[in-house]
C-alpha atoms as a PDB file:
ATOM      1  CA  UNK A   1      -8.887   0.457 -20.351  1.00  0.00           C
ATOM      2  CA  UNK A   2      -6.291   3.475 -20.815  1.00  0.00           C
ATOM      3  CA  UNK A   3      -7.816   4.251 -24.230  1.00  0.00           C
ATOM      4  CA  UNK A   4     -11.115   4.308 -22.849  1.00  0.00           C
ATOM      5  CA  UNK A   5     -10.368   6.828 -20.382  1.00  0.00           C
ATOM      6  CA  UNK A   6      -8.309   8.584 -23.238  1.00  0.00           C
ATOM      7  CA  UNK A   7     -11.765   8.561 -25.282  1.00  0.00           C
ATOM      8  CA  UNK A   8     -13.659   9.374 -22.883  1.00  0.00           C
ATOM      9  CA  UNK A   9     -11.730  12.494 -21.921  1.00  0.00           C
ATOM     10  CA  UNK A  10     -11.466  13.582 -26.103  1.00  0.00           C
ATOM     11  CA  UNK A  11     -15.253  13.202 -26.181  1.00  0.00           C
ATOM     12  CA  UNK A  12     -16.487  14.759 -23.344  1.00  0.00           C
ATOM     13  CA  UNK A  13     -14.849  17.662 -21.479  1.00  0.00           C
ATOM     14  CA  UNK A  14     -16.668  16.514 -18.198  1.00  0.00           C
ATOM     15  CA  UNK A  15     -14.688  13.324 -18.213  1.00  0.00           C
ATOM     16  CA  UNK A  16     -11.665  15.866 -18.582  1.00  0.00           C
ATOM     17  CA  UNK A  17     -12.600  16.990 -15.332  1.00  0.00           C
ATOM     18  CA  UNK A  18     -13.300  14.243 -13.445  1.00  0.00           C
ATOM     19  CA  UNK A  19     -11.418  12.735 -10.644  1.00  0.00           C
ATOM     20  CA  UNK A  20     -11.959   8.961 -11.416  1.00  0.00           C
ATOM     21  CA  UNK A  21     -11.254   9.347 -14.801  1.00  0.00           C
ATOM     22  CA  UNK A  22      -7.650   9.872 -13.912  1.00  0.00           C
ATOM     23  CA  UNK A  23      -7.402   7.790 -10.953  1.00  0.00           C
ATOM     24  CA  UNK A  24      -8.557   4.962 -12.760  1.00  0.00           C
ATOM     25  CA  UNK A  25      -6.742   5.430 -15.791  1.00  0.00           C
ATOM     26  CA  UNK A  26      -3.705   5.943 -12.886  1.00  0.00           C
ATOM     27  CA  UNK A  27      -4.210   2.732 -12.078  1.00  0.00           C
ATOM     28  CA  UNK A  28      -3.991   0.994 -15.457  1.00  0.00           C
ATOM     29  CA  UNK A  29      -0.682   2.892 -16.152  1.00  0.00           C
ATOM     30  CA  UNK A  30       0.444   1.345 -12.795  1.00  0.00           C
ATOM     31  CA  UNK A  31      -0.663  -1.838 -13.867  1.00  0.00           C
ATOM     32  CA  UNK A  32       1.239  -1.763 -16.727  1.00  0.00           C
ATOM     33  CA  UNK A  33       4.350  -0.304 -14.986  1.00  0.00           C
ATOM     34  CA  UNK A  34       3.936   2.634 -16.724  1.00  0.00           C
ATOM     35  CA  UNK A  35       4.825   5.526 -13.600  1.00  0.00           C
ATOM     36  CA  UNK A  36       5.157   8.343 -15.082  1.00  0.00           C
ATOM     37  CA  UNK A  37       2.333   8.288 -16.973  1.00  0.00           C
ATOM     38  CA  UNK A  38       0.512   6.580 -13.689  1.00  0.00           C
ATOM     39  CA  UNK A  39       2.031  10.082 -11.311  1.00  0.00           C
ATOM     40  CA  UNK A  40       0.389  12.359 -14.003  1.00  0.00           C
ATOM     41  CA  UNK A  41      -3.257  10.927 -13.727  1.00  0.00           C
ATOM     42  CA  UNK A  42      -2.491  10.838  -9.962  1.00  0.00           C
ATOM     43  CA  UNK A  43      -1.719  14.280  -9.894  1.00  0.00           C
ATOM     44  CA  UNK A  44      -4.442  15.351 -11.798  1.00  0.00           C
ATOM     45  CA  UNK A  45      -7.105  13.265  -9.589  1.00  0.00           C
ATOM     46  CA  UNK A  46      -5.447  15.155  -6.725  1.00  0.00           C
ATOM     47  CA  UNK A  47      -5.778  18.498  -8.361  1.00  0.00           C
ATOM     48  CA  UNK A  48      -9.575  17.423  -8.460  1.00  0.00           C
ATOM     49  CA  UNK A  49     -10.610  15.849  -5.582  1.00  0.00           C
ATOM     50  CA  UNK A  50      -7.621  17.063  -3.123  1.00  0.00           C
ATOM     51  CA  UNK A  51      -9.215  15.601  -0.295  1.00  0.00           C
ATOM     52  CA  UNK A  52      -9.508  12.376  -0.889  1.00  0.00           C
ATOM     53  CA  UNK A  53      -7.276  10.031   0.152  1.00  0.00           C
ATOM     54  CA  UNK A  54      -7.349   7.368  -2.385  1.00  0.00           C
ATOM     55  CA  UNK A  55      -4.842   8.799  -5.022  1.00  0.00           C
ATOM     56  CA  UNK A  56      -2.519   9.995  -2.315  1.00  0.00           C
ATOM     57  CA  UNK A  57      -1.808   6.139  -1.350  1.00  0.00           C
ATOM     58  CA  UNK A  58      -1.776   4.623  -4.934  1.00  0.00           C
ATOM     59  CA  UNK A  59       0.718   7.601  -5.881  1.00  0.00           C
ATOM     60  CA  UNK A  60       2.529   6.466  -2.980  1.00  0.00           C
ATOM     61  CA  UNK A  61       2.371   3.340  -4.183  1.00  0.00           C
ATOM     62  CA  UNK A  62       4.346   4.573  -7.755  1.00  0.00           C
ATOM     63  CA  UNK A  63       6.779   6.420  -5.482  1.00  0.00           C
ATOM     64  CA  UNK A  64       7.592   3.191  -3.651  1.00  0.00           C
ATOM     65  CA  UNK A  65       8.341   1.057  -6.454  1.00  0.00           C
ATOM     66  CA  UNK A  66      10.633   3.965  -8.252  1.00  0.00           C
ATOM     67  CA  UNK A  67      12.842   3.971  -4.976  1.00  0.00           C
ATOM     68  CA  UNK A  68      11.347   7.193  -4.227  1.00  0.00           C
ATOM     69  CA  UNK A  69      10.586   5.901  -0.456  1.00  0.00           C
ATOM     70  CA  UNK A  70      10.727   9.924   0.920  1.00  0.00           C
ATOM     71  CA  UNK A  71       7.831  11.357  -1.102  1.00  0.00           C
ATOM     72  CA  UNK A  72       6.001   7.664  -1.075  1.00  0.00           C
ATOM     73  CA  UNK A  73       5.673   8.404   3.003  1.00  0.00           C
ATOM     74  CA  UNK A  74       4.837  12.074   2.430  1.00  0.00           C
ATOM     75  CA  UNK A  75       1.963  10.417   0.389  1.00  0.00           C
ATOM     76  CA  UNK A  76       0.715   8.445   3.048  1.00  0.00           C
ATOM     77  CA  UNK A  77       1.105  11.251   5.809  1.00  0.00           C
ATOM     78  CA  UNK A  78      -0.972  13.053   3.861  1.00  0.00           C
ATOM     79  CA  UNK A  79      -3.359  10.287   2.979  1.00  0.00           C
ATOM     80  CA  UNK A  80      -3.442   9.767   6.662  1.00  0.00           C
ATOM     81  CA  UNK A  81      -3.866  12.966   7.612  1.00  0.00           C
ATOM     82  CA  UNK A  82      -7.203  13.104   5.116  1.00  0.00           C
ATOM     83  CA  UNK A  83      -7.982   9.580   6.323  1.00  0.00           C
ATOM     84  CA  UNK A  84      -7.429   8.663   9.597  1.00  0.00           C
ATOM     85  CA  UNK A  85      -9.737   5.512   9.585  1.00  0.00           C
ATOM     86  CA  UNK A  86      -7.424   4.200   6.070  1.00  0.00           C
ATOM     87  CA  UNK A  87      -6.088   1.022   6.974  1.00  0.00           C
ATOM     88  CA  UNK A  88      -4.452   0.984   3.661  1.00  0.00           C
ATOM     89  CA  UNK A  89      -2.088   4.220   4.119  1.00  0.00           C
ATOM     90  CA  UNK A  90      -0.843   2.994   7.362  1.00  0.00           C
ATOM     91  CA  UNK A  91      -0.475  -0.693   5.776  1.00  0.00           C
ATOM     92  CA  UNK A  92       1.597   0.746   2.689  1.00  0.00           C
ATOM     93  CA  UNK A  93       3.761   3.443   4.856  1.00  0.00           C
ATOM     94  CA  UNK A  94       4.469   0.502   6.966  1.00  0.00           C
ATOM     95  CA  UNK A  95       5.835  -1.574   4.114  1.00  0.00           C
ATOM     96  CA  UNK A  96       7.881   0.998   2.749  1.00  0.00           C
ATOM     97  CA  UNK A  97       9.694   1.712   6.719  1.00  0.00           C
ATOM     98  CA  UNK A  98      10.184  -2.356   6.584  1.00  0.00           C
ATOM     99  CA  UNK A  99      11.897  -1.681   3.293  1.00  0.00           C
ATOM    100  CA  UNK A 100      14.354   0.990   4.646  1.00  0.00           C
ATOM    101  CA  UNK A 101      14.813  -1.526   7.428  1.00  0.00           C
ATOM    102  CA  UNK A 102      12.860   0.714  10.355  1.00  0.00           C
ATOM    103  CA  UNK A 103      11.410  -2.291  11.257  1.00  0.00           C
ATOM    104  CA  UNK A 104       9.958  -0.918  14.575  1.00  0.00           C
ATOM    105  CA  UNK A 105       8.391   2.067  12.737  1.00  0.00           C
ATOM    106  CA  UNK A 106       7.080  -0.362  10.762  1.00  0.00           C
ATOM    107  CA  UNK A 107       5.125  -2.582  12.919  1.00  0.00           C
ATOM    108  CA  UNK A 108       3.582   0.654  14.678  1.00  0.00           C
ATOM    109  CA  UNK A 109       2.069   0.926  11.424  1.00  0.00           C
ATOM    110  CA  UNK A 110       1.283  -2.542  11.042  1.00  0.00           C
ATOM    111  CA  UNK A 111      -1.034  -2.407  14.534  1.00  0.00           C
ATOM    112  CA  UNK A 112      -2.687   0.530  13.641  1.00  0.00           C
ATOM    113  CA  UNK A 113      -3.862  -1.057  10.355  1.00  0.00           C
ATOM    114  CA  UNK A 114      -4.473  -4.467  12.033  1.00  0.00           C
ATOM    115  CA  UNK A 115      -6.530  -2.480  14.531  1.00  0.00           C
ATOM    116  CA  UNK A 116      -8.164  -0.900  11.713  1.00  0.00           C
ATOM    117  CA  UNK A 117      -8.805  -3.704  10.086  1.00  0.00           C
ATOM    118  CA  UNK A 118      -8.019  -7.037  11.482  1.00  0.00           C
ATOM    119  CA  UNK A 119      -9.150  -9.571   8.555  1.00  0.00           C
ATOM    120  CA  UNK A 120      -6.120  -8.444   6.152  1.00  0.00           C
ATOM    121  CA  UNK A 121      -3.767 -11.365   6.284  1.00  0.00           C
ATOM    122  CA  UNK A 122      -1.283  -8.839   4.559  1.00  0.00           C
ATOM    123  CA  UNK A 123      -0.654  -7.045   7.744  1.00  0.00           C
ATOM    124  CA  UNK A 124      -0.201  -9.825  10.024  1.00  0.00           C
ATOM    125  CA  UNK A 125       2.258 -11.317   7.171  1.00  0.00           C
ATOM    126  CA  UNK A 126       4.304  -8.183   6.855  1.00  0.00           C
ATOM    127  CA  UNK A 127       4.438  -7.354  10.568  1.00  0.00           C
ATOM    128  CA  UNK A 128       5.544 -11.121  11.248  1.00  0.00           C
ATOM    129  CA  UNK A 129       8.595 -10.317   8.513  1.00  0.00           C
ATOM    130  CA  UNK A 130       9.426  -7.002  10.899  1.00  0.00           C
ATOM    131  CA  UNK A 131       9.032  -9.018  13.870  1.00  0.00           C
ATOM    132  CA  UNK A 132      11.590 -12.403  12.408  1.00  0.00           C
ATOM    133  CA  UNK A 133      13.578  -9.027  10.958  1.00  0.00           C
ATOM    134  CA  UNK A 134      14.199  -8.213  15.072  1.00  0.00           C
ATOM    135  CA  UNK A 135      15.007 -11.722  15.848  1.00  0.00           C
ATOM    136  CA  UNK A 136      11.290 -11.758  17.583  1.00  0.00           C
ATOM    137  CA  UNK A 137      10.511 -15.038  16.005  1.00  0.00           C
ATOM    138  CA  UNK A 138       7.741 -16.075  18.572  1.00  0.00           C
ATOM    139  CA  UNK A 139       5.927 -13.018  17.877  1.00  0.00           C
ATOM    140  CA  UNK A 140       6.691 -13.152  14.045  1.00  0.00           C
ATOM    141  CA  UNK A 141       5.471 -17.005  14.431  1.00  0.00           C
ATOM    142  CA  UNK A 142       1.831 -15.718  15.911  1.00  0.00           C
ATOM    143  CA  UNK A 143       1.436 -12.910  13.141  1.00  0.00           C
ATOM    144  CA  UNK A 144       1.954 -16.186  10.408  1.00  0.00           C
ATOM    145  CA  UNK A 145      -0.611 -18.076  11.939  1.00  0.00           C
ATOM    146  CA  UNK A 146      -2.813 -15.333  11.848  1.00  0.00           C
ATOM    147  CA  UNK A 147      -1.999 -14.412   8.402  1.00  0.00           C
ATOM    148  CA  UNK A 148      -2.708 -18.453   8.109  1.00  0.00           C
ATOM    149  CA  UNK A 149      -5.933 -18.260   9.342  1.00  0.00           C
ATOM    150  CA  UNK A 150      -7.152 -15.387   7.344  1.00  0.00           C
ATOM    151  CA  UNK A 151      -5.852 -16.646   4.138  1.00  0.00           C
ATOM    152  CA  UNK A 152      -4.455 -20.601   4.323  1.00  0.00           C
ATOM    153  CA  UNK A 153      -3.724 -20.243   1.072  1.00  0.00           C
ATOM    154  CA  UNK A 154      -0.907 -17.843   0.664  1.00  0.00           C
ATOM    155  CA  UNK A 155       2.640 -20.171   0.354  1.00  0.00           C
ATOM    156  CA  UNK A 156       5.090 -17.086   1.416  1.00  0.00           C
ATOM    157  CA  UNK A 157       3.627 -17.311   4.903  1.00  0.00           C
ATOM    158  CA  UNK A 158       4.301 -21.127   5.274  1.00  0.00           C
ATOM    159  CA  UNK A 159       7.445 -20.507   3.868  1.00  0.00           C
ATOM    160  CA  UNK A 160       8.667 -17.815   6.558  1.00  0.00           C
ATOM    161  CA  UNK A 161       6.955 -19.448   9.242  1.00  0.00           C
ATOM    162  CA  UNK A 162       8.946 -22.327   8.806  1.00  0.00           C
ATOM    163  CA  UNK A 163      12.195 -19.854   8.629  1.00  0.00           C
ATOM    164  CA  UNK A 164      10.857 -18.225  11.722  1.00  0.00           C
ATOM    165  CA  UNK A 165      10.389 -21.437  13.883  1.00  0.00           C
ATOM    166  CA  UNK A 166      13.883 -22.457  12.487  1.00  0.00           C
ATOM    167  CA  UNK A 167      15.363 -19.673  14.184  1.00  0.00           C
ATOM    168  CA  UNK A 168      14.171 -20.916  17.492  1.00  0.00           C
END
Protein backbone atom coordinates (compact mmCIF):
# COMPACT_ATOMS: atom_id res chain seq x y z
CA UNK A 1 0.00 0.00 0.00
CA UNK A 2 2.85 2.59 1.11
CA UNK A 3 4.35 2.44 -2.40
CA UNK A 4 1.16 3.09 -3.89
CA UNK A 5 0.61 6.17 -2.09
CA UNK A 6 4.42 6.89 -2.77
CA UNK A 7 3.46 6.49 -6.64
CA UNK A 8 0.73 8.08 -6.55
CA UNK A 9 2.17 11.22 -4.98
CA UNK A 10 5.49 11.03 -7.75
CA UNK A 11 2.86 10.88 -10.50
CA UNK A 12 0.47 13.27 -9.75
CA UNK A 13 1.04 16.48 -7.76
CA UNK A 14 -2.75 16.44 -6.72
CA UNK A 15 -2.19 13.27 -4.79
CA UNK A 16 0.77 15.40 -3.23
CA UNK A 17 -1.82 17.47 -1.92
CA UNK A 18 -4.28 15.44 -0.74
CA UNK A 19 -5.30 14.69 2.73
CA UNK A 20 -6.09 10.90 2.41
CA UNK A 21 -3.19 10.24 0.60
CA UNK A 22 -1.20 10.78 3.74
CA UNK A 23 -3.59 9.63 6.22
CA UNK A 24 -3.85 6.48 4.61
CA UNK A 25 -0.41 5.94 3.84
CA UNK A 26 -0.21 7.08 7.91
CA UNK A 27 -1.91 4.28 8.58
CA UNK A 28 0.12 1.63 6.75
CA UNK A 29 3.33 3.03 8.40
CA UNK A 30 1.41 2.46 11.70
CA UNK A 31 0.58 -0.82 10.67
CA UNK A 32 3.86 -1.70 10.14
CA UNK A 33 5.16 0.01 13.34
CA UNK A 34 6.81 2.34 11.42
CA UNK A 35 6.00 5.95 13.71
CA UNK A 36 7.95 8.19 12.52
CA UNK A 37 7.31 7.77 9.21
CA UNK A 38 3.38 7.20 10.34
CA UNK A 39 3.67 11.14 12.49
CA UNK A 40 4.97 12.63 9.15
CA UNK A 41 1.93 11.57 6.90
CA UNK A 42 -0.15 12.53 9.98
CA UNK A 43 1.19 15.79 10.06
CA UNK A 44 0.91 16.43 6.64
CA UNK A 45 -2.95 15.24 6.50
CA UNK A 46 -3.30 17.77 9.32
CA UNK A 47 -1.57 20.51 7.47
CA UNK A 48 -4.36 19.69 4.81
CA UNK A 49 -7.44 19.08 6.22
CA UNK A 50 -6.78 20.77 9.85
CA UNK A 51 -10.18 20.29 10.80
CA UNK A 52 -10.78 17.05 10.69
CA UNK A 53 -10.56 14.97 13.37
CA UNK A 54 -9.54 11.70 12.04
CA UNK A 55 -5.66 12.15 11.88
CA UNK A 56 -5.63 13.93 15.20
CA UNK A 57 -6.78 10.49 16.96
CA UNK A 58 -4.68 8.00 14.82
CA UNK A 59 -1.58 10.42 15.55
CA UNK A 60 -2.62 10.06 18.98
CA UNK A 61 -2.69 6.73 18.54
CA UNK A 62 1.42 6.76 17.41
CA UNK A 63 1.99 9.03 20.41
CA UNK A 64 0.47 6.42 22.73
CA UNK A 65 2.37 3.53 21.73
CA UNK A 66 5.90 5.65 21.75
CA UNK A 67 5.16 6.46 25.54
CA UNK A 68 4.44 9.85 24.46
CA UNK A 69 1.00 9.75 26.62
CA UNK A 70 1.17 13.98 27.02
CA UNK A 71 0.94 14.95 23.33
CA UNK A 72 -1.25 11.54 22.59
CA UNK A 73 -4.09 13.45 24.96
CA UNK A 74 -3.34 16.84 23.40
CA UNK A 75 -4.32 14.84 20.20
CA UNK A 76 -7.50 13.80 21.37
CA UNK A 77 -8.42 17.26 23.06
CA UNK A 78 -8.04 18.54 19.97
CA UNK A 79 -9.76 15.79 18.07
CA UNK A 80 -12.48 16.37 20.55
CA UNK A 81 -12.62 19.72 20.38
CA UNK A 82 -13.15 19.34 16.26
CA UNK A 83 -15.39 16.37 17.05
CA UNK A 84 -17.49 16.41 19.78
CA UNK A 85 -19.85 13.54 18.58
CA UNK A 86 -16.19 11.12 18.12
CA UNK A 87 -16.70 8.27 20.19
CA UNK A 88 -13.32 7.17 19.17
CA UNK A 89 -11.21 10.25 20.70
CA UNK A 90 -12.89 9.94 23.96
CA UNK A 91 -12.48 5.94 23.74
CA UNK A 92 -8.59 6.29 22.97
CA UNK A 93 -7.92 9.36 25.57
CA UNK A 94 -9.62 7.12 27.95
CA UNK A 95 -7.26 4.23 27.37
CA UNK A 96 -4.27 6.16 27.55
CA UNK A 97 -5.58 7.88 31.41
CA UNK A 98 -6.18 3.92 32.30
CA UNK A 99 -2.58 3.51 31.25
CA UNK A 100 -1.16 6.30 33.53
CA UNK A 101 -3.39 4.68 36.11
CA UNK A 102 -6.17 7.78 36.29
CA UNK A 103 -8.53 5.26 36.31
CA UNK A 104 -11.46 7.62 37.25
CA UNK A 105 -10.51 10.04 34.42
CA UNK A 106 -10.66 7.23 32.52
CA UNK A 107 -14.04 5.85 32.88
CA UNK A 108 -15.48 9.55 32.43
CA UNK A 109 -14.21 8.96 29.12
CA UNK A 110 -15.36 5.58 28.82
CA UNK A 111 -19.30 6.87 29.45
CA UNK A 112 -19.08 9.52 27.19
CA UNK A 113 -18.03 7.12 24.39
CA UNK A 114 -20.45 4.39 25.59
CA UNK A 115 -23.07 7.13 25.45
CA UNK A 116 -21.85 7.93 22.14
CA UNK A 117 -21.88 4.82 21.02
CA UNK A 118 -23.14 1.99 23.04
CA UNK A 119 -22.54 -1.21 20.66
CA UNK A 120 -18.54 -1.01 21.08
CA UNK A 121 -17.76 -3.91 23.34
CA UNK A 122 -14.25 -2.15 23.61
CA UNK A 123 -15.55 0.45 25.91
CA UNK A 124 -17.51 -1.58 28.19
CA UNK A 125 -14.25 -3.98 28.31
CA UNK A 126 -11.84 -1.20 29.10
CA UNK A 127 -14.09 0.66 31.55
CA UNK A 128 -14.75 -2.81 33.40
CA UNK A 129 -10.59 -3.02 33.67
CA UNK A 130 -10.83 0.78 35.35
CA UNK A 131 -13.64 -0.26 37.36
CA UNK A 132 -11.75 -4.08 38.77
CA UNK A 133 -8.54 -1.39 38.73
CA UNK A 134 -10.74 0.54 41.80
CA UNK A 135 -11.60 -2.64 43.45
CA UNK A 136 -15.34 -1.95 41.91
CA UNK A 137 -15.61 -5.49 40.80
CA UNK A 138 -19.53 -5.57 40.65
CA UNK A 139 -19.52 -2.73 38.39
CA UNK A 140 -16.40 -4.02 36.41
CA UNK A 141 -18.47 -7.51 36.38
CA UNK A 142 -21.64 -5.63 34.52
CA UNK A 143 -19.30 -3.72 31.94
CA UNK A 144 -17.90 -7.67 31.01
CA UNK A 145 -21.18 -8.88 30.45
CA UNK A 146 -21.93 -6.15 28.36
CA UNK A 147 -18.77 -6.32 26.51
CA UNK A 148 -20.07 -10.22 26.43
CA UNK A 149 -23.07 -9.48 24.87
CA UNK A 150 -21.81 -7.24 22.20
CA UNK A 151 -19.04 -9.45 21.21
CA UNK A 152 -19.21 -13.26 22.96
CA UNK A 153 -16.39 -13.90 21.27
CA UNK A 154 -13.58 -11.90 22.68
CA UNK A 155 -11.54 -14.43 25.41
CA UNK A 156 -9.82 -11.33 27.43
CA UNK A 157 -13.26 -10.44 28.72
CA UNK A 158 -14.02 -14.02 30.05
CA UNK A 159 -10.75 -14.03 31.31
CA UNK A 160 -11.09 -10.76 33.58
CA UNK A 161 -14.51 -11.44 34.38
CA UNK A 162 -13.58 -14.43 35.98
CA UNK A 163 -10.61 -12.32 37.85
CA UNK A 164 -13.24 -9.79 38.68
CA UNK A 165 -15.85 -12.21 40.28
CA UNK A 166 -12.77 -13.80 42.05
CA UNK A 167 -12.22 -10.74 43.83
CA UNK A 168 -15.62 -10.90 45.37
Amino acid sequence: AIQDYDEAIRLHPRYADTYYTYYNRGRAYSKLGEYERAIYDYDEAIRLLPENADAYIMRGGVYANLGQEERAIQDYDTAIRLDPENADAYTMRGVVYANRGQDERAIQDYDTAIGLDPEDAEVYYNRGRAYSQLGQYTLAIDDYNEAIHLDPEDAEVYYNRGRAYSQL
